[in-house]
C-alpha atoms as a PDB file:
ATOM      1  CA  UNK A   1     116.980   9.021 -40.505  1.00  0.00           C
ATOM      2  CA  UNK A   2     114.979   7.324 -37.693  1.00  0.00           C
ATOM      3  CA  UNK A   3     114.008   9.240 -34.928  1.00  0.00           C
ATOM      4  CA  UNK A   4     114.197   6.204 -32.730  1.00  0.00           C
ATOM      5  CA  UNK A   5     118.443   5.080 -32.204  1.00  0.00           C
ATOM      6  CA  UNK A   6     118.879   3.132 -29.192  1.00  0.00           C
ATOM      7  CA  UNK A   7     122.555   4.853 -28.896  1.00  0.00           C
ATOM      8  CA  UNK A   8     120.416   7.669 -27.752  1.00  0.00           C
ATOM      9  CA  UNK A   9     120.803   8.643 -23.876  1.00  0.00           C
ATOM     10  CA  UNK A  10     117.602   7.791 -22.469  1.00  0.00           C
ATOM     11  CA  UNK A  11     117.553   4.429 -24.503  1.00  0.00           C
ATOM     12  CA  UNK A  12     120.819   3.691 -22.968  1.00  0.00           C
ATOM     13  CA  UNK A  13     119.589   5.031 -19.089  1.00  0.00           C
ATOM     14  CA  UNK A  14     116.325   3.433 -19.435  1.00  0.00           C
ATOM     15  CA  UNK A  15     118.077  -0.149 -20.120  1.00  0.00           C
ATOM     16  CA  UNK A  16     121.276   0.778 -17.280  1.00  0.00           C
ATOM     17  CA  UNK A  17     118.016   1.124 -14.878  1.00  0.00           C
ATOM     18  CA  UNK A  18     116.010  -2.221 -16.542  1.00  0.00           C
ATOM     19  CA  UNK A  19     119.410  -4.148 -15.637  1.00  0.00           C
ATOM     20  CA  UNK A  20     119.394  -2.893 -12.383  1.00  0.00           C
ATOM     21  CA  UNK A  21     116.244  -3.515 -11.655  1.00  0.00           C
ATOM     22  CA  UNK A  22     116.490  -7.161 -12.428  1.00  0.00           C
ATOM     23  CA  UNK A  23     119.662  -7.303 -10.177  1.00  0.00           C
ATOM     24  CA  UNK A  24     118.142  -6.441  -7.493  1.00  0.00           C
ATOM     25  CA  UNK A  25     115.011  -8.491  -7.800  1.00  0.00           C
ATOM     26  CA  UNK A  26     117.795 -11.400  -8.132  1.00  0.00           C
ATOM     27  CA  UNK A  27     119.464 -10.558  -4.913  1.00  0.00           C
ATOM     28  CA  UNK A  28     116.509  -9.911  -3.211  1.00  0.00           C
ATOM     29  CA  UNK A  29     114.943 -13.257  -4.551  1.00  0.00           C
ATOM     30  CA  UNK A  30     118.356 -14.666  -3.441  1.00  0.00           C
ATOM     31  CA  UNK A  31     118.208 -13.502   0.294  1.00  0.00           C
ATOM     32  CA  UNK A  32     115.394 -14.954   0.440  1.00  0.00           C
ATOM     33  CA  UNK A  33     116.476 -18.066  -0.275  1.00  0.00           C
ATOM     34  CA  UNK A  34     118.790 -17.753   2.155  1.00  0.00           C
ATOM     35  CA  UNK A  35     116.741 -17.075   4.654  1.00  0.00           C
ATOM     36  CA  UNK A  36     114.238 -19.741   3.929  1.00  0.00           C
ATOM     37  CA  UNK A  37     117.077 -22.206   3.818  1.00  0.00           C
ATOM     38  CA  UNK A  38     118.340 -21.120   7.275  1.00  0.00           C
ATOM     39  CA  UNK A  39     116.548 -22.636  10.622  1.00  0.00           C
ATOM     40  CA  UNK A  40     117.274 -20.870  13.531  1.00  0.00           C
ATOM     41  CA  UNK A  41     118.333 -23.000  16.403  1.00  0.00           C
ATOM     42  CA  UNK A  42     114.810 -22.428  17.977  1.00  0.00           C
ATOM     43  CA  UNK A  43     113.480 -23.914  14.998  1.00  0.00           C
ATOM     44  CA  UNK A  44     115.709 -27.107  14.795  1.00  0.00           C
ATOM     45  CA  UNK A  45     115.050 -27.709  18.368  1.00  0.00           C
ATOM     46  CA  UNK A  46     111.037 -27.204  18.093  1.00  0.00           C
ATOM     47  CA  UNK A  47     111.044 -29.931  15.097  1.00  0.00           C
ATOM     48  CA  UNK A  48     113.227 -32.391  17.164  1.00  0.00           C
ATOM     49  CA  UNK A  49     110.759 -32.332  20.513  1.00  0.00           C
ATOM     50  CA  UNK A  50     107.776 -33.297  17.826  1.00  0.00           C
ATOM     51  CA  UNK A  51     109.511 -36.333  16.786  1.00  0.00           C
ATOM     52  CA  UNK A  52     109.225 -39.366  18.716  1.00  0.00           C
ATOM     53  CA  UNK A  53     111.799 -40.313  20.976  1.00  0.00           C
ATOM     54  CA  UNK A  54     113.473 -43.077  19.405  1.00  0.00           C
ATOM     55  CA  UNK A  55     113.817 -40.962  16.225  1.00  0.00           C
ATOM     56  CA  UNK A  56     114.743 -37.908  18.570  1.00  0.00           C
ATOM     57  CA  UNK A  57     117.567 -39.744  19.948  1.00  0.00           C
ATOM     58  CA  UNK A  58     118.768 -41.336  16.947  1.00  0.00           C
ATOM     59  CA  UNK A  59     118.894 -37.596  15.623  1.00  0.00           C
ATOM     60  CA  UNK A  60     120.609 -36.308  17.850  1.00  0.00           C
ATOM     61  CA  UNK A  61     123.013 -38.492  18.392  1.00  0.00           C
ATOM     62  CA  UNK A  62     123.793 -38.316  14.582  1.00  0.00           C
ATOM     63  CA  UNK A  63     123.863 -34.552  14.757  1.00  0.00           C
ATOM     64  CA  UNK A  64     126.253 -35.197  17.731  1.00  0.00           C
ATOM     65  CA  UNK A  65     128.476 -36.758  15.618  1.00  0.00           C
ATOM     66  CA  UNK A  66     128.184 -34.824  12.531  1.00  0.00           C
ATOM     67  CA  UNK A  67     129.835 -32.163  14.215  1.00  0.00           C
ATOM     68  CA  UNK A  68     132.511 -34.028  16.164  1.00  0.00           C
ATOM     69  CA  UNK A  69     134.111 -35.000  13.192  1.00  0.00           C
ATOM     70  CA  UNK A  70     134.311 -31.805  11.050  1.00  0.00           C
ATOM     71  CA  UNK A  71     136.048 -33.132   7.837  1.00  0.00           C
ATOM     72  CA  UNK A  72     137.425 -36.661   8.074  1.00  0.00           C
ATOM     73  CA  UNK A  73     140.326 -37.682   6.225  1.00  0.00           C
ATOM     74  CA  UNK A  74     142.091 -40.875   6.495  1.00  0.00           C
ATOM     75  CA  UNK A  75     145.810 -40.352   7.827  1.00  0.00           C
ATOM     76  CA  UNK A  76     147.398 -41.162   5.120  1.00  0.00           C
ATOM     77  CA  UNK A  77     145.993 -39.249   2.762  1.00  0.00           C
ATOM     78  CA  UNK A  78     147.532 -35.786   5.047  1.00  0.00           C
ATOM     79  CA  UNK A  79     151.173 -37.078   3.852  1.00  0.00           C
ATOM     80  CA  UNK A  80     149.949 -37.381   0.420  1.00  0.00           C
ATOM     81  CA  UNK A  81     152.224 -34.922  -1.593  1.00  0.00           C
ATOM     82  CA  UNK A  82     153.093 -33.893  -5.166  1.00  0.00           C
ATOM     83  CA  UNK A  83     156.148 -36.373  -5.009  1.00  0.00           C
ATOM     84  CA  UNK A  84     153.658 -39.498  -4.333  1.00  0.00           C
ATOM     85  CA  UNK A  85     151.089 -38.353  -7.111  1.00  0.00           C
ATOM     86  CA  UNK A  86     154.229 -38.368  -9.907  1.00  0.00           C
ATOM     87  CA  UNK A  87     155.322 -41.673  -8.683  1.00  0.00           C
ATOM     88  CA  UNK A  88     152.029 -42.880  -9.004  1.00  0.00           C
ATOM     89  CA  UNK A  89     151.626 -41.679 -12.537  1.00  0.00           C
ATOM     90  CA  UNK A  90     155.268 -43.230 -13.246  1.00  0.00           C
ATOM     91  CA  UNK A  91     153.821 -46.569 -12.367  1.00  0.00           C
ATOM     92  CA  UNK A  92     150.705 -46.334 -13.880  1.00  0.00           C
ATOM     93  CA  UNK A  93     152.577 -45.561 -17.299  1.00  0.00           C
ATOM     94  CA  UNK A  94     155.048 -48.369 -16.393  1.00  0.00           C
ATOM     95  CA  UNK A  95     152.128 -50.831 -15.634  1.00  0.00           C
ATOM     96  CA  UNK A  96     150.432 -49.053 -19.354  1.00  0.00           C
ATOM     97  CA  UNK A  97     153.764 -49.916 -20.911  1.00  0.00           C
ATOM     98  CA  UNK A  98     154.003 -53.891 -19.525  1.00  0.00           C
ATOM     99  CA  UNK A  99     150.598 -54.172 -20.691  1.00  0.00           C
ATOM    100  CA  UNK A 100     150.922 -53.083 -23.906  1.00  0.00           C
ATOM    101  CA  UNK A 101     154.189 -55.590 -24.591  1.00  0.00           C
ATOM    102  CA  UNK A 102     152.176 -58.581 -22.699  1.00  0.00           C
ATOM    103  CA  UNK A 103     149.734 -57.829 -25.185  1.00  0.00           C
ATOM    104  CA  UNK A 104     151.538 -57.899 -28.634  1.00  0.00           C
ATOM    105  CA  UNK A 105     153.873 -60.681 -26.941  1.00  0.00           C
ATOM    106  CA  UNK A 106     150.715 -62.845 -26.810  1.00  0.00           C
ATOM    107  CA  UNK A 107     149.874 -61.585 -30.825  1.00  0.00           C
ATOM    108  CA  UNK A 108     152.686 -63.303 -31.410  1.00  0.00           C
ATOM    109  CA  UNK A 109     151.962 -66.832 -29.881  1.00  0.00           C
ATOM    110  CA  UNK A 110     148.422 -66.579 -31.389  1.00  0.00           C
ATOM    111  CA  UNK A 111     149.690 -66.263 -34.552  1.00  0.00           C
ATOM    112  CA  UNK A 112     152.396 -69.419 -33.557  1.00  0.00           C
ATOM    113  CA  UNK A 113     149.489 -71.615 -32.718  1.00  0.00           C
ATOM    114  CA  UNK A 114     147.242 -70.487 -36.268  1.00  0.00           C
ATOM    115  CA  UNK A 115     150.411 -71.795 -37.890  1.00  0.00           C
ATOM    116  CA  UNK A 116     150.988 -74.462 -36.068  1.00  0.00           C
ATOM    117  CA  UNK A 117     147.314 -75.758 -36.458  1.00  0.00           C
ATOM    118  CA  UNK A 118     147.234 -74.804 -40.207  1.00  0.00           C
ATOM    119  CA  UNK A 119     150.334 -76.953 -40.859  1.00  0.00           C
ATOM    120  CA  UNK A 120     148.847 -80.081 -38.650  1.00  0.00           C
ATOM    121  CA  UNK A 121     146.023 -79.758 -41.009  1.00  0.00           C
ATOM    122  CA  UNK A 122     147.824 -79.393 -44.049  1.00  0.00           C
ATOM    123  CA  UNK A 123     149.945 -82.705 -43.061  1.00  0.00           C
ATOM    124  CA  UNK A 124     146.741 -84.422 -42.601  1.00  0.00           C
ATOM    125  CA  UNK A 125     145.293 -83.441 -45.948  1.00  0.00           C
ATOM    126  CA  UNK A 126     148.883 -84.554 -47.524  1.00  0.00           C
ATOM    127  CA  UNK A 127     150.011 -87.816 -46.116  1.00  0.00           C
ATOM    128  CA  UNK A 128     146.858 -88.916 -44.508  1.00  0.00           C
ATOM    129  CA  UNK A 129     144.230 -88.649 -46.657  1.00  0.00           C
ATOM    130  CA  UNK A 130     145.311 -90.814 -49.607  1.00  0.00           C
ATOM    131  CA  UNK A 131     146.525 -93.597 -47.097  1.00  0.00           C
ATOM    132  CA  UNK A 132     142.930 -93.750 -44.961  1.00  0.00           C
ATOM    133  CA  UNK A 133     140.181 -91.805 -45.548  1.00  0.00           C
ATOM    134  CA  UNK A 134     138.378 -92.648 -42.656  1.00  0.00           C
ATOM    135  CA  UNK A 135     140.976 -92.063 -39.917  1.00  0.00           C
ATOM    136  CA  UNK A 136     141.393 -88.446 -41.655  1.00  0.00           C
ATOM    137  CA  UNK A 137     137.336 -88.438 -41.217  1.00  0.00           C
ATOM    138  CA  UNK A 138     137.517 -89.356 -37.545  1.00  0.00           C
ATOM    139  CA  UNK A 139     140.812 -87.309 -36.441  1.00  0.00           C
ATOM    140  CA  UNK A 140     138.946 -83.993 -38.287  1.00  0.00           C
ATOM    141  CA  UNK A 141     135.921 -84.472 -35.805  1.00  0.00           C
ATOM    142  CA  UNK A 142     138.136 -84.509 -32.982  1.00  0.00           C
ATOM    143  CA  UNK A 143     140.190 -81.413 -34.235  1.00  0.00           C
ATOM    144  CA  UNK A 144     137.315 -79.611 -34.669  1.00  0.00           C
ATOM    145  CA  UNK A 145     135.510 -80.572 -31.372  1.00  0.00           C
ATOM    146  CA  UNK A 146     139.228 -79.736 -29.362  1.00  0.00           C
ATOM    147  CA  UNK A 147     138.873 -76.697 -31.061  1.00  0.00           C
ATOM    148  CA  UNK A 148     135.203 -75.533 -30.171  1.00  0.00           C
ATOM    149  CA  UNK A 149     135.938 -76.432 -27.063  1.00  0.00           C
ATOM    150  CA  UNK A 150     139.253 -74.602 -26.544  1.00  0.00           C
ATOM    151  CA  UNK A 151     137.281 -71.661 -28.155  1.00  0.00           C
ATOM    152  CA  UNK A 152     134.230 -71.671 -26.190  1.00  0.00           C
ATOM    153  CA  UNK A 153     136.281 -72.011 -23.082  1.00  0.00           C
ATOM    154  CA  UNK A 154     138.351 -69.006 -24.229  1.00  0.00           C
ATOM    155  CA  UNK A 155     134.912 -66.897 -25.038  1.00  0.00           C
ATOM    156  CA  UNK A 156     133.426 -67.868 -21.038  1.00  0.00           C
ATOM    157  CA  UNK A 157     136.882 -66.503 -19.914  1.00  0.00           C
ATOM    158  CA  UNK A 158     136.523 -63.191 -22.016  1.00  0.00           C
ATOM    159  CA  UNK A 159     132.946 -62.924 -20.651  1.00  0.00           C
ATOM    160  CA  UNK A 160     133.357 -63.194 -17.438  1.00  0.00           C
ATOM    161  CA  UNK A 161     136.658 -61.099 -17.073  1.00  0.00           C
ATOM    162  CA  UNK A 162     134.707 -58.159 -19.463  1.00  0.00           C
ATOM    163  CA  UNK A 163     131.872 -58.661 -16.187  1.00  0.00           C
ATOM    164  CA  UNK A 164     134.872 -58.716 -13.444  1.00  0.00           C
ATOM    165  CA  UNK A 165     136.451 -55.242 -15.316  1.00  0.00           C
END
């Protein structure tokens, strides 16, 4: 057996005492603080005769109104309640909810114009390529430049509103 057990009683007194020691060097240390962070009126008014007088003035008037105002709060925000803050919520998940069914509505009509553009193509490849090569040649280039332009018009949008948001 070890002759030193901290469950002993002086172990446990001489680490009670170490604790308290520390808590008072804390609170002490604290007060301090306090006091260091606390100007006495004396103090404040010494500091604001060394400035120079436009600065004094602007100081004071600031401290003037510092302490005219206390806490300001806008009007409205006093008849704010708990009934205002659900209906708010309610319309945020309403507005949540529209935006989520504008979205998928407009999956939809993406997916309409893909067809749409798919089957134009497909009719050109059918009917208009064995009549006139050519005119297939030229309408292609135009397709193709409607189309980079309708899509880099589309990506400038998505930039800009991603900057707006």
């Amino acid at each position: 057996m070890s002759d030193n057990n901290d469950s002993s009683p002086d172990s446990k007194d001489e680490l009670k005492d170490s604790i308290e020691k520390k808590d008072k060097k804390l609170l002490e240390d604290g007060k301090k603080k306090e006091k260091k962070e606390k100007l006495d009126e004396a103090e404040v008014e010494e500091i604001i005769s060394e400035m120079p007088p436009e600065v004094r003035r602007t100081f004071k008037m600031a401290m003037m109104q510092s302490s005219s105002l206390g806490r300001f709060s806008h009007p409205i925000f006093d008849k704010f309640n708990e009934k205002h803050i659900d209906k708010f919520l309610d319309y945020t998940q309403k507005d949540d909810d529209n935006l989520y069914k504008l979205k998928s509505s407009n999956r939809w009509f993406y997916l309409l114009y893909t067809l749409l553009g798919l089957g134009f193509f497909i009719f050109l490849i059918t009917f208009l390529l064995p009549i006139d090569r050519e005119i297939f040649i030229e309408i292609l280039k135009l397709t193709v430049a409607f189309a980079g332009g309708v899509g880099s018009g589309y990506g400038i949008k998505s930039l800009i509103d991603k900057k707006n948001n």
